[in-house]
PDB file of N, CA and C in Angstrom:
ATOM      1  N   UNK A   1     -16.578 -33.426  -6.576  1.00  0.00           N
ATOM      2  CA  UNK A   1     -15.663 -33.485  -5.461  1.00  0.00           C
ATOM      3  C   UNK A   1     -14.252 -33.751  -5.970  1.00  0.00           C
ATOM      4  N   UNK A   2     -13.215 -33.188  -5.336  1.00  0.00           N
ATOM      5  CA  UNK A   2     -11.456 -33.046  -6.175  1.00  0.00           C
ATOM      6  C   UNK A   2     -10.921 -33.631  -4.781  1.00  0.00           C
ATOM      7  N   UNK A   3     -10.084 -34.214  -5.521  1.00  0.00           N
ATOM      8  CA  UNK A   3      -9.049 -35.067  -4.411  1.00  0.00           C
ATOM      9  C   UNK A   3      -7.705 -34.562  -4.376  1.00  0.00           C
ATOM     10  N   UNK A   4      -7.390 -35.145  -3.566  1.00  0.00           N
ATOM     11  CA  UNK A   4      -5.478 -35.028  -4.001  1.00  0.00           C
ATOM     12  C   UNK A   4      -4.815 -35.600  -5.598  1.00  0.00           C
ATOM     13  N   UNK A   5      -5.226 -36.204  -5.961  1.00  0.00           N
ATOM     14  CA  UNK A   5      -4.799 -36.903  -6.964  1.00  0.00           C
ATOM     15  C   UNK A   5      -5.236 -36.236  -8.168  1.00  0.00           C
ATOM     16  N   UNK A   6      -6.154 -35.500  -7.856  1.00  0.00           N
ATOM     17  CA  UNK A   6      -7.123 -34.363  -8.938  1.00  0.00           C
ATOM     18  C   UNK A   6      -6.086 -33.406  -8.802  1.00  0.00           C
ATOM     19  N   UNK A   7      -5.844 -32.860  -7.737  1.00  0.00           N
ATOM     20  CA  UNK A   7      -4.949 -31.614  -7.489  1.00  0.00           C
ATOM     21  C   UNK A   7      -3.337 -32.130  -8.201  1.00  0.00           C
ATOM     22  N   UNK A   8      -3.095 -33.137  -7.790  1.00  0.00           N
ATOM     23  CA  UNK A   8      -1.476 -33.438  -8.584  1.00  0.00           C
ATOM     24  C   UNK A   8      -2.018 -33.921  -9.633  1.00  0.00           C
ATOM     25  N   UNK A   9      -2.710 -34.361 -10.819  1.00  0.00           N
ATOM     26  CA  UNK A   9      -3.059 -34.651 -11.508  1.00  0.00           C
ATOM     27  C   UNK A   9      -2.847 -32.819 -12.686  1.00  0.00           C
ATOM     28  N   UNK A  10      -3.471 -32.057 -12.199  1.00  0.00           N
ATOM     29  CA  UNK A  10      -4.266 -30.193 -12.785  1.00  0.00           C
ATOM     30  C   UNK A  10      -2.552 -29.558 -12.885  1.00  0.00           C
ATOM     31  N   UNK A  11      -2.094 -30.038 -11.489  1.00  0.00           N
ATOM     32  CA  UNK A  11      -0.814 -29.000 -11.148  1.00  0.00           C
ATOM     33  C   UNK A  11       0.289 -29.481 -11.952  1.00  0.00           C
ATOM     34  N   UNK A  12       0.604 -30.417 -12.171  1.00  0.00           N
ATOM     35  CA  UNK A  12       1.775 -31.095 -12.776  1.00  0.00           C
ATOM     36  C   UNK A  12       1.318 -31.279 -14.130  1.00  0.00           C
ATOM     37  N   UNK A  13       0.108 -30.920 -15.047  1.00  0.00           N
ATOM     38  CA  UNK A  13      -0.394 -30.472 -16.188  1.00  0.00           C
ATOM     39  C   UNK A  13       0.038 -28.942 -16.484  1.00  0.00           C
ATOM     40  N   UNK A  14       0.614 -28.047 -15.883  1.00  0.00           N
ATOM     41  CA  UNK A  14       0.819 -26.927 -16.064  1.00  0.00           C
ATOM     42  C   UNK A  14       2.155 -26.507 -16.207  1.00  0.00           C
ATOM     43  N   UNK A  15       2.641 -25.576 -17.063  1.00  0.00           N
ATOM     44  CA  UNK A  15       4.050 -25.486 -17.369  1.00  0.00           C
ATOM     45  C   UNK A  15       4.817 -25.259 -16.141  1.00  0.00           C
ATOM     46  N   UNK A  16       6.740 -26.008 -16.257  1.00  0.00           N
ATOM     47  CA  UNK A  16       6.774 -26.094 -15.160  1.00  0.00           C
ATOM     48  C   UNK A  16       6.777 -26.516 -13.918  1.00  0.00           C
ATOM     49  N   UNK A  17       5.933 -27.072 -13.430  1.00  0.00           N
ATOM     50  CA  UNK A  17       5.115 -27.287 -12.244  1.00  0.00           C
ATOM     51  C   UNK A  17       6.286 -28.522 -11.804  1.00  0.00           C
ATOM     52  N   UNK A  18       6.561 -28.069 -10.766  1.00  0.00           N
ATOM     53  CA  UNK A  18       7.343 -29.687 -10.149  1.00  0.00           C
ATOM     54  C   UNK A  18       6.821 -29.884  -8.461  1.00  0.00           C
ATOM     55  N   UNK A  19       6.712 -31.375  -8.433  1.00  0.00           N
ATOM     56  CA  UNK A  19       6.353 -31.564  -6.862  1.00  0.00           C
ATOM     57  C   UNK A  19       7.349 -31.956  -5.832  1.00  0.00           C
ATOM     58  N   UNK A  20       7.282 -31.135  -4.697  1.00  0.00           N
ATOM     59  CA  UNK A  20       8.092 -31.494  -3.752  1.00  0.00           C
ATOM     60  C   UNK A  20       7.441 -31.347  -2.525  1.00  0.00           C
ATOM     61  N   UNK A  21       8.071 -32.210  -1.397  1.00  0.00           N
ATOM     62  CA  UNK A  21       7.401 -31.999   0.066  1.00  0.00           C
ATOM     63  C   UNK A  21       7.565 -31.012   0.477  1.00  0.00           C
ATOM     64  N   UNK A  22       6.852 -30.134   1.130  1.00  0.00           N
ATOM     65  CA  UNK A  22       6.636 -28.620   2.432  1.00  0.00           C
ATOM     66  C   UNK A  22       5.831 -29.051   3.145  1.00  0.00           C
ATOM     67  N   UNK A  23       6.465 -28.448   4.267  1.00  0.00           N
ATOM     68  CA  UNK A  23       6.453 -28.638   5.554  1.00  0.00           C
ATOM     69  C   UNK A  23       5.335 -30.513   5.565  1.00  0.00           C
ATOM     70  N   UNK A  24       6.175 -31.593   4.986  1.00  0.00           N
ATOM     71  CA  UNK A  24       5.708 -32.711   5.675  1.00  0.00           C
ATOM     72  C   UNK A  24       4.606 -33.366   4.543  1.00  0.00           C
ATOM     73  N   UNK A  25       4.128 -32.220   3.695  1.00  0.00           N
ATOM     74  CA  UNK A  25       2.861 -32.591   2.910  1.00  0.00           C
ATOM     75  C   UNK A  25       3.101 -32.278   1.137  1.00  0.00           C
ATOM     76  N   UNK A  26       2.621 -32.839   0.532  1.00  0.00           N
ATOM     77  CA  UNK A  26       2.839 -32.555  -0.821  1.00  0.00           C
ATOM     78  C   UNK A  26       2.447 -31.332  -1.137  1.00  0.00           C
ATOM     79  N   UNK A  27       3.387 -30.786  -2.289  1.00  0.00           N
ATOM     80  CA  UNK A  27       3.187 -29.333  -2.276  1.00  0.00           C
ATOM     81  C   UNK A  27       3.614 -29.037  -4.081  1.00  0.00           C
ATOM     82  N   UNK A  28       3.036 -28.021  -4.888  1.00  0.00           N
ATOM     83  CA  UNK A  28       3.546 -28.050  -6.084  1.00  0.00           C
ATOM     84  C   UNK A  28       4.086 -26.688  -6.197  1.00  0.00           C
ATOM     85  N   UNK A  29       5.050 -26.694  -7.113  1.00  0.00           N
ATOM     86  CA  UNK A  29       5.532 -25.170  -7.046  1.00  0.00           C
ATOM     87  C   UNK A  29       5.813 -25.166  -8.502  1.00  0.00           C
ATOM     88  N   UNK A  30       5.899 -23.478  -8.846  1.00  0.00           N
ATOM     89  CA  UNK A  30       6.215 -22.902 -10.762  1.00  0.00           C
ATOM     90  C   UNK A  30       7.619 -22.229 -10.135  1.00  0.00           C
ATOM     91  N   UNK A  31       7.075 -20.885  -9.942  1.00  0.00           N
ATOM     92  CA  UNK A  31       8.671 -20.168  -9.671  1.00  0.00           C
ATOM     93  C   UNK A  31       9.063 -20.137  -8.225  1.00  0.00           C
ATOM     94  N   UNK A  32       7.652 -20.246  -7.152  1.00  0.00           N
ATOM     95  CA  UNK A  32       7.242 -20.289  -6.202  1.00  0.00           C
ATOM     96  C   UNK A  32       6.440 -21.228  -5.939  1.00  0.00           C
ATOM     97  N   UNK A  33       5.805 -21.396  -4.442  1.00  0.00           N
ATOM     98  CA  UNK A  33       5.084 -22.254  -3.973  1.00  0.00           C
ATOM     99  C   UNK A  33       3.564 -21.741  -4.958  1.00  0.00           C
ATOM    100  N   UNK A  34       2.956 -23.009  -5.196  1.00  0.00           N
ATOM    101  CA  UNK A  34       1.385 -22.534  -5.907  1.00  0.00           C
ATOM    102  C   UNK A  34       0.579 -23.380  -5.151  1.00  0.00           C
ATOM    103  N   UNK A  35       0.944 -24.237  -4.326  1.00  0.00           N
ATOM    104  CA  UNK A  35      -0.384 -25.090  -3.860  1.00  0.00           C
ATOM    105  C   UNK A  35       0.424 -26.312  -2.769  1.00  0.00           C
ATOM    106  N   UNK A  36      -0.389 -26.044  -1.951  1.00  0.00           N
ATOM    107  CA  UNK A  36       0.215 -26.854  -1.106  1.00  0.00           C
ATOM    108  C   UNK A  36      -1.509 -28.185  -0.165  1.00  0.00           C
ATOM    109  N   UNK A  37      -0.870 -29.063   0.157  1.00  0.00           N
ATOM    110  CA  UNK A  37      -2.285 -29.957   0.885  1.00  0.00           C
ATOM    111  C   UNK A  37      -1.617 -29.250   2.442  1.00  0.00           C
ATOM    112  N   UNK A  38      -2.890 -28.931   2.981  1.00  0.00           N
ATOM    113  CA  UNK A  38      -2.429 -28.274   4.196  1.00  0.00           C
ATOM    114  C   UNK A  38      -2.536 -29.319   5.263  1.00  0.00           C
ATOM    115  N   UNK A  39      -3.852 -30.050   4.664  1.00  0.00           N
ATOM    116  CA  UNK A  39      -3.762 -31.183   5.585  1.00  0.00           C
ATOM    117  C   UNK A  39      -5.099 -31.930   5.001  1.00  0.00           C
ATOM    118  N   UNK A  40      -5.397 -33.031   5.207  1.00  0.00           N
ATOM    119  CA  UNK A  40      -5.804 -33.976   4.203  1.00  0.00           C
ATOM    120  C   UNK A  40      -7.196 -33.588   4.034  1.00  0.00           C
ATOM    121  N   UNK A  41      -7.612 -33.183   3.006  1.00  0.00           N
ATOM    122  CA  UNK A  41      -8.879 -32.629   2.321  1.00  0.00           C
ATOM    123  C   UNK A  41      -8.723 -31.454   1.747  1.00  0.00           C
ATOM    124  N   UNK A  42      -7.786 -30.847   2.842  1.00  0.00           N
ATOM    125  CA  UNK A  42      -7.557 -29.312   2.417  1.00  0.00           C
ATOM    126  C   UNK A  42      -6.560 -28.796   1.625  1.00  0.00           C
ATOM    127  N   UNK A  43      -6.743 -28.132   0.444  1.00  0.00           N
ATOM    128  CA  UNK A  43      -5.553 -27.248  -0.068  1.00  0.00           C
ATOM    129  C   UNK A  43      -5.210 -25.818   0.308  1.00  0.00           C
ATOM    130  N   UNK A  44      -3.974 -25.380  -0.143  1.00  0.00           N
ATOM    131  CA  UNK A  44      -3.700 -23.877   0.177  1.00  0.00           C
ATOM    132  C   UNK A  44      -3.269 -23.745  -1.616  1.00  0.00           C
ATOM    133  N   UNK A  45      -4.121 -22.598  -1.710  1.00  0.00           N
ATOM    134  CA  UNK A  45      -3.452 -21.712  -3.033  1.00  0.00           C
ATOM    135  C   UNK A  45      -3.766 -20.415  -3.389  1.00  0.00           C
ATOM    136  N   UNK A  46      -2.434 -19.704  -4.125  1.00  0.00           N
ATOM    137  CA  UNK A  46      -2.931 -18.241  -4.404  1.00  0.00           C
ATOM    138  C   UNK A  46      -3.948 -17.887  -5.054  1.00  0.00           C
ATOM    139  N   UNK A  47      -4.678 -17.212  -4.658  1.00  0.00           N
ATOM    140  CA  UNK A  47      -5.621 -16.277  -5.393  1.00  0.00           C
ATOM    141  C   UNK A  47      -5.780 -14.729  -5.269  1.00  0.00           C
ATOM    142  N   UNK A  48      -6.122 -14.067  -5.780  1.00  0.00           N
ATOM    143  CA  UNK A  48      -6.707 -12.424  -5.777  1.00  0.00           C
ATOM    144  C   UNK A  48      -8.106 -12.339  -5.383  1.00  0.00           C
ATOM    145  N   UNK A  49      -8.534 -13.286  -5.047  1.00  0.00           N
ATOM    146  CA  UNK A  49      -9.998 -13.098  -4.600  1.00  0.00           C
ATOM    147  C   UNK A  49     -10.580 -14.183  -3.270  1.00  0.00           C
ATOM    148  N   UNK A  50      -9.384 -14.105  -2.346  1.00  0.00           N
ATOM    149  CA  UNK A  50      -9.408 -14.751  -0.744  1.00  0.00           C
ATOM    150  C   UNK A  50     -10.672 -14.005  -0.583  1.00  0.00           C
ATOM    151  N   UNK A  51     -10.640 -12.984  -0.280  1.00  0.00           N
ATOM    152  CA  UNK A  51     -12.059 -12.185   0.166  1.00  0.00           C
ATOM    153  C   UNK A  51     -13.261 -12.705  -0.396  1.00  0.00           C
ATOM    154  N   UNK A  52     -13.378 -12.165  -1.536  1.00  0.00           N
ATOM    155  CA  UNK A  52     -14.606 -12.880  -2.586  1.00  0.00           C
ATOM    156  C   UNK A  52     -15.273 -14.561  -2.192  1.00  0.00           C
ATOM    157  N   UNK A  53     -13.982 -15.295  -2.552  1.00  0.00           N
ATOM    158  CA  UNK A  53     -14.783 -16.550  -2.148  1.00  0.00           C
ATOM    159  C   UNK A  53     -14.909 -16.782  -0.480  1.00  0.00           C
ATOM    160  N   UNK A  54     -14.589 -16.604   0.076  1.00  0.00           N
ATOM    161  CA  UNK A  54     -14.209 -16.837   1.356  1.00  0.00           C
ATOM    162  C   UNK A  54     -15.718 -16.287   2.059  1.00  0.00           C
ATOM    163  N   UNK A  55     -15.825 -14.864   1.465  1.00  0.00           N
ATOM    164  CA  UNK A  55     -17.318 -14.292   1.514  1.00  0.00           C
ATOM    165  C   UNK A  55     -18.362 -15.171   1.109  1.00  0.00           C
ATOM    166  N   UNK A  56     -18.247 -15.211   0.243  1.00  0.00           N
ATOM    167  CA  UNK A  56     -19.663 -16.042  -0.667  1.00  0.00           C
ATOM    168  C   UNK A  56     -19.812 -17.547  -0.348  1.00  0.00           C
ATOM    169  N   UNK A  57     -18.653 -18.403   0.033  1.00  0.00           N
ATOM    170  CA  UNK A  57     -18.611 -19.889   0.124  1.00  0.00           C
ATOM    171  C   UNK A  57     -17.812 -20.134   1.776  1.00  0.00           C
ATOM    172  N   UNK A  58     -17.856 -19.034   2.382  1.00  0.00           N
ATOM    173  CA  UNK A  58     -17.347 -20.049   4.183  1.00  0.00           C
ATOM    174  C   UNK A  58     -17.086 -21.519   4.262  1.00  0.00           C
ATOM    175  N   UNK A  59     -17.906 -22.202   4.131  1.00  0.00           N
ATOM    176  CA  UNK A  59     -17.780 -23.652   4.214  1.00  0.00           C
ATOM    177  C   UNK A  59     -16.572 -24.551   3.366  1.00  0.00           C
ATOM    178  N   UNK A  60     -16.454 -23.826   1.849  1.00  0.00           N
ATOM    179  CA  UNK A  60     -15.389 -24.531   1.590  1.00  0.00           C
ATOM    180  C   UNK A  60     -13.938 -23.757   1.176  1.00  0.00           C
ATOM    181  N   UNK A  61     -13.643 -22.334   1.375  1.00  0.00           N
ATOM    182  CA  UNK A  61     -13.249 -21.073   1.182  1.00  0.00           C
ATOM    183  C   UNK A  61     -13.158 -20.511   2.769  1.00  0.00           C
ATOM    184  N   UNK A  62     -11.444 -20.739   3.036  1.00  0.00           N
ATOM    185  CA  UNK A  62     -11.599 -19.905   4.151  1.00  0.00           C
ATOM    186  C   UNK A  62      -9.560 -19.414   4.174  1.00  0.00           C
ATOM    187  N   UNK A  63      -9.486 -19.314   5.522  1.00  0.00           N
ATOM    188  CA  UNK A  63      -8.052 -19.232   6.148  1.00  0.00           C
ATOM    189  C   UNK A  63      -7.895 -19.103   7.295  1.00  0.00           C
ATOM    190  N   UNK A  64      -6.419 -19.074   8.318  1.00  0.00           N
ATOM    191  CA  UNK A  64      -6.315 -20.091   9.760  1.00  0.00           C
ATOM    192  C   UNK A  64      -4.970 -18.295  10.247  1.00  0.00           C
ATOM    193  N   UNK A  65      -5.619 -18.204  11.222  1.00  0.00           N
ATOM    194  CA  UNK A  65      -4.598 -17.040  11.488  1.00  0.00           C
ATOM    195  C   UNK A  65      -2.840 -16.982  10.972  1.00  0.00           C
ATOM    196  N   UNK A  66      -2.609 -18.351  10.154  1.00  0.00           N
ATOM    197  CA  UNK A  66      -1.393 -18.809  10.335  1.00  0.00           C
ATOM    198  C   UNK A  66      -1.051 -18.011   8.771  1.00  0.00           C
ATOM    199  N   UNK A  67      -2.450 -17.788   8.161  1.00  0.00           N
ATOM    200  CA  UNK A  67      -2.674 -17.323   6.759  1.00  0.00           C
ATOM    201  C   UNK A  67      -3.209 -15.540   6.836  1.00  0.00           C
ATOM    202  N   UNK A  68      -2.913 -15.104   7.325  1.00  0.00           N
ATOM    203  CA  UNK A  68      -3.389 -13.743   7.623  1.00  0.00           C
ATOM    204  C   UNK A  68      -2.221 -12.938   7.095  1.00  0.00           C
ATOM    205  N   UNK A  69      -1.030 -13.057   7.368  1.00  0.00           N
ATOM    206  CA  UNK A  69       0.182 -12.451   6.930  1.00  0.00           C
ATOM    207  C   UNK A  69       0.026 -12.304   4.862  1.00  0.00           C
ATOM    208  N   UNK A  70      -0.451 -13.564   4.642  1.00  0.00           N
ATOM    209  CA  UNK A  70      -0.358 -13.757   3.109  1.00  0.00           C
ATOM    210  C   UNK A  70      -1.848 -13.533   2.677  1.00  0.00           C
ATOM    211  N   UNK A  71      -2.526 -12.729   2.308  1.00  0.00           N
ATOM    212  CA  UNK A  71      -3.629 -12.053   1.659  1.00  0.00           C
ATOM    213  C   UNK A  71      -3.859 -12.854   0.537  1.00  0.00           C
ATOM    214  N   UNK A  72      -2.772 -13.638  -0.709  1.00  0.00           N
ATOM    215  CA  UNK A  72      -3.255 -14.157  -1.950  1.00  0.00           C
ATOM    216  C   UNK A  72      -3.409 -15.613  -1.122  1.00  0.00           C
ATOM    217  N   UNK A  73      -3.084 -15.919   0.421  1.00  0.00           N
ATOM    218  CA  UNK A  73      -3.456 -17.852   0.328  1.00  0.00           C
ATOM    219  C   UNK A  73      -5.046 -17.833   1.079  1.00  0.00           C
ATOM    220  N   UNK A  74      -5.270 -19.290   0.233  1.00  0.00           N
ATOM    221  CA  UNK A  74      -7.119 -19.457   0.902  1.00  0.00           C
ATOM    222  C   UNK A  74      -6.657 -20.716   1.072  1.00  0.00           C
ATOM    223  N   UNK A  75      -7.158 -21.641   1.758  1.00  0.00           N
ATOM    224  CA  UNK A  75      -7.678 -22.432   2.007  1.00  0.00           C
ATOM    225  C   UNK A  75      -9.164 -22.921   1.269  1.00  0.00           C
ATOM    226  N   UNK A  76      -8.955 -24.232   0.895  1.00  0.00           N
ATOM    227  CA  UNK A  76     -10.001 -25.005  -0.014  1.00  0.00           C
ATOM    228  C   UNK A  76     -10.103 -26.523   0.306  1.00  0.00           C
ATOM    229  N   UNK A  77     -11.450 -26.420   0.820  1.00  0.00           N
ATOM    230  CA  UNK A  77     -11.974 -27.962   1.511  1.00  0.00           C
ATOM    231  C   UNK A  77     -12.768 -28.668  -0.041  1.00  0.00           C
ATOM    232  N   UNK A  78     -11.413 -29.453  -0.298  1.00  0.00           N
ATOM    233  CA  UNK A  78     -11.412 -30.174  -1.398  1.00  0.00           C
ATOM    234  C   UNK A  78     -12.489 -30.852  -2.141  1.00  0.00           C
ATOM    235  N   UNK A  79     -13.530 -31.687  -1.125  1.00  0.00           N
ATOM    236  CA  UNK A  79     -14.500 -32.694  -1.181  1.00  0.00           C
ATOM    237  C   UNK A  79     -15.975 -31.778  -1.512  1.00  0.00           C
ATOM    238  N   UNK A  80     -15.533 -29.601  -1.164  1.00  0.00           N
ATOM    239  CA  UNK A  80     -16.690 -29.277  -1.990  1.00  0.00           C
ATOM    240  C   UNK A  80     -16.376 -28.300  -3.172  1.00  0.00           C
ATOM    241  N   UNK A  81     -15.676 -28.632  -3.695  1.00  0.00           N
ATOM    242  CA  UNK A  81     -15.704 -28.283  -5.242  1.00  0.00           C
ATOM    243  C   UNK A  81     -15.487 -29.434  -6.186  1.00  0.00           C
ATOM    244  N   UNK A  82     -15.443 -28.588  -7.435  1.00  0.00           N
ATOM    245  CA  UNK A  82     -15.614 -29.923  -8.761  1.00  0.00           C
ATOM    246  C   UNK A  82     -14.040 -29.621  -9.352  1.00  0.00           C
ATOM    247  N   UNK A  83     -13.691 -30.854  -9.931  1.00  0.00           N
ATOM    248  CA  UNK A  83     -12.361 -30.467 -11.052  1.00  0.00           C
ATOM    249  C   UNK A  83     -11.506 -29.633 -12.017  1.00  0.00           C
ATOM    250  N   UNK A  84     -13.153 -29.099 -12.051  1.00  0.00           N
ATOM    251  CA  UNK A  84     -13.205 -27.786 -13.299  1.00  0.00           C
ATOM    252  C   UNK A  84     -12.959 -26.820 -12.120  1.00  0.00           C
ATOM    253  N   UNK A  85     -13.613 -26.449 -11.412  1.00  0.00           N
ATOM    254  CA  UNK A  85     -13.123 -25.204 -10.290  1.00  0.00           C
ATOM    255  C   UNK A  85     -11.749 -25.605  -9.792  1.00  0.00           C
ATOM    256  N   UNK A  86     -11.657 -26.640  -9.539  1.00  0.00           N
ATOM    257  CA  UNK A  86     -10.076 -26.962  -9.022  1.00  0.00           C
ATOM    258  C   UNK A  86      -8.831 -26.451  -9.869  1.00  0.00           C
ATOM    259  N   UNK A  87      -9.313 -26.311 -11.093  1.00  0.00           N
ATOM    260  CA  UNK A  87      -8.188 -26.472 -12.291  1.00  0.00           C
ATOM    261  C   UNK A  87      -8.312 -24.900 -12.549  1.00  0.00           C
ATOM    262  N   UNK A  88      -9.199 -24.311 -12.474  1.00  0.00           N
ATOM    263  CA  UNK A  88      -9.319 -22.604 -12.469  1.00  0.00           C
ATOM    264  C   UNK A  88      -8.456 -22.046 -11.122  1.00  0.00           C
ATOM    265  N   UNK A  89      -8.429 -22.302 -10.057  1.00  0.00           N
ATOM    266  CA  UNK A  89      -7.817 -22.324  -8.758  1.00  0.00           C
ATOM    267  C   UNK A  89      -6.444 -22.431  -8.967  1.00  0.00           C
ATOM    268  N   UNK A  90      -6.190 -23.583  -9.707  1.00  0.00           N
ATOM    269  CA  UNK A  90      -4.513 -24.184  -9.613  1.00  0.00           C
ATOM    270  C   UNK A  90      -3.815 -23.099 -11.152  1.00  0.00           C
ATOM    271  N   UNK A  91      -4.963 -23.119 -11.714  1.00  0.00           N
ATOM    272  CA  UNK A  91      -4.029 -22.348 -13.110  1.00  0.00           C
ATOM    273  C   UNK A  91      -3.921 -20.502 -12.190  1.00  0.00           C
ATOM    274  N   UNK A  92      -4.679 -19.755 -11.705  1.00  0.00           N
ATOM    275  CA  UNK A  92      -4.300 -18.784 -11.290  1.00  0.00           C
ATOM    276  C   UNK A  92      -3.346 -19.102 -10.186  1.00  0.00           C
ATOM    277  N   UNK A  93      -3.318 -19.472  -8.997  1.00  0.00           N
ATOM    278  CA  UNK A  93      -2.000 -19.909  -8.288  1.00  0.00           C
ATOM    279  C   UNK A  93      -1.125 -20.224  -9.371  1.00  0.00           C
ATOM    280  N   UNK A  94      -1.184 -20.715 -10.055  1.00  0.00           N
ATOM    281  CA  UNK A  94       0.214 -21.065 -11.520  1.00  0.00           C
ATOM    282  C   UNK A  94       0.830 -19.442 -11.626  1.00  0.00           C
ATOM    283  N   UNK A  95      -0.417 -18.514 -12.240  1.00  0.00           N
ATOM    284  CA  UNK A  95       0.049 -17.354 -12.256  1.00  0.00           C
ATOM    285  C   UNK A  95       0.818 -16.788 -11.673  1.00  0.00           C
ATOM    286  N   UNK A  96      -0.240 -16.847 -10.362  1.00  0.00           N
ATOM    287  CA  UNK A  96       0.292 -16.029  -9.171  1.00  0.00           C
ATOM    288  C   UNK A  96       1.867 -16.119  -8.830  1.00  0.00           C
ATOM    289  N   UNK A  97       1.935 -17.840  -8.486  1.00  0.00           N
ATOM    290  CA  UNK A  97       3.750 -17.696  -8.259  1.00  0.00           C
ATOM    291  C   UNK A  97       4.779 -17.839  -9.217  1.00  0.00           C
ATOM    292  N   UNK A  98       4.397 -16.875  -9.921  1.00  0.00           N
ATOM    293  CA  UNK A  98       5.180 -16.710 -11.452  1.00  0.00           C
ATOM    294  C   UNK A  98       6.030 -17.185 -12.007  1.00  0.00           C
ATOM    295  N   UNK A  99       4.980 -18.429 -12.289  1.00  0.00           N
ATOM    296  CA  UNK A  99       5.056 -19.140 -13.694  1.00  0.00           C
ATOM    297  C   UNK A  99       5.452 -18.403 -15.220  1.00  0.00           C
ATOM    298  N   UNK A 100       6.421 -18.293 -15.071  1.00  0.00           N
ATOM    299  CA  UNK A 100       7.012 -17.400 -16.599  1.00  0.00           C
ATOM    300  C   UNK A 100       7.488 -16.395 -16.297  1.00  0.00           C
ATOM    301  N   UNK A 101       7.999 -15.722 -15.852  1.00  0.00           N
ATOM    302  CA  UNK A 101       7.804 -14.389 -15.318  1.00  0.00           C
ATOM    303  C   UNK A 101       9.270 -14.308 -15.538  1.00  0.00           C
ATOM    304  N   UNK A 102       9.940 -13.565 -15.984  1.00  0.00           N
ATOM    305  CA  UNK A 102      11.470 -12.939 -16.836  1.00  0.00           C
ATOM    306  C   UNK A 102      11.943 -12.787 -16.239  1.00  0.00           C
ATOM    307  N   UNK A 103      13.198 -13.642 -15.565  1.00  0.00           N
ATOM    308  CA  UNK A 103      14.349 -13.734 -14.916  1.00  0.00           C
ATOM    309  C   UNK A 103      14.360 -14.567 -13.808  1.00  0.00           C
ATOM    310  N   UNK A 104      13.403 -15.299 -13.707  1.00  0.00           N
ATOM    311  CA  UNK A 104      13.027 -16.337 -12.167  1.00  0.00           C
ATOM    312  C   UNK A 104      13.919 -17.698 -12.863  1.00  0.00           C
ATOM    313  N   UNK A 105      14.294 -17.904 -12.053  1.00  0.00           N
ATOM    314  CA  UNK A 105      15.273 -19.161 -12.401  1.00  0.00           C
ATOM    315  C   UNK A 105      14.873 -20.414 -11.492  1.00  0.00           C
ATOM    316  N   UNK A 106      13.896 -21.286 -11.998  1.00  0.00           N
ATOM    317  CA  UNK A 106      13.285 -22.429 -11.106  1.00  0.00           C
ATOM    318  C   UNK A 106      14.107 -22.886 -10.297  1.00  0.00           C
ATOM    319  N   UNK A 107      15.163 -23.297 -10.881  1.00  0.00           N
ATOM    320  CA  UNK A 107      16.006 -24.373 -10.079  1.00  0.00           C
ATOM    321  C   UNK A 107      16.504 -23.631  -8.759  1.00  0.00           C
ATOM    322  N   UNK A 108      16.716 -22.336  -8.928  1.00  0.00           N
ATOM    323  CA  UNK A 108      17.244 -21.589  -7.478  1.00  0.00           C
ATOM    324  C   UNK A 108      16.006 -21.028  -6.919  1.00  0.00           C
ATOM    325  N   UNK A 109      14.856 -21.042  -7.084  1.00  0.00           N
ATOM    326  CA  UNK A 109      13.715 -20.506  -6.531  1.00  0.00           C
ATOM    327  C   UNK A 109      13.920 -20.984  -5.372  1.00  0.00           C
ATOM    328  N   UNK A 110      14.109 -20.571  -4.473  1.00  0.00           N
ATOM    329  CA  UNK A 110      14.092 -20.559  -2.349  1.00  0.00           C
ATOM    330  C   UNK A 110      12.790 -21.196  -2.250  1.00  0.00           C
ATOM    331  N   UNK A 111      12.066 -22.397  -1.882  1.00  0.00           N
ATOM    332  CA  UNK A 111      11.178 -23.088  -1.779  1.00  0.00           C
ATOM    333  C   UNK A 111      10.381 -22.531  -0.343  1.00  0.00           C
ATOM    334  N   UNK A 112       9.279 -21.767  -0.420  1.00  0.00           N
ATOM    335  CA  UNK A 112       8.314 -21.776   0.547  1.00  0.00           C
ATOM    336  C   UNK A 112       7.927 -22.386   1.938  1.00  0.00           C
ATOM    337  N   UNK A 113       8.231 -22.027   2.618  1.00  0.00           N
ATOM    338  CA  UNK A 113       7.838 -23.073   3.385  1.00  0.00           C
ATOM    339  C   UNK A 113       6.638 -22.727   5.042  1.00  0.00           C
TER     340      UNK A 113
END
């Protein structure tokens, strides 16, 4: 089971990575938003495979019509995965909001919200 403290613990281990509040809740960002607590248990982060897990795991793998516009965010009910899946999750969201990526300039990155 991964907590919040697991999640800022994985995210702020990754190049980069700085934390700031969105919309009200702790949130970590690379060049972009990568992970946000949507609300207490739950995270939001990019992936390429919303469908996939979301299919296979409903219960802790989903999204809220509010997430329909954005295809790479899922939703993840924290208390059923392990650390090691958490940290596979947070390093592709790392990817995803491009972390490294040639010519992104952190400090002016327009923060998500």
């Amino acid at each position: 089971m991964a907590t919040e403290d697991d999640v800022r613990r994985a995210a702020l281990a990754l190049p980069g990575v700085v934390e700031r509040p969105s919309w009200g809740q702790p949130a970590w960002f690379a060049a972009t938003l990568m992970a946000r607590i949507w609300e207490d248990g739950v995270l939001t982060v990019k992936t390429e495979e919303r469908e996939a897990l979301a299919g296979t795991d409903p219960d802790t793998f989903f999204w809220t019509p509010h997430h329909e516009r954005s295809p790479q965010l899922v939703l993840v009910r924290l208390d059923r995965i392990g650390t090691g899946e958490l940290a596979e999750l947070l390093e592709e969201s790392h990817r995803l909001a491009g972390a490294g990526s040639p010519g992104r300039n952190r400090r002016t990155a327009t923060p998500d919200r």
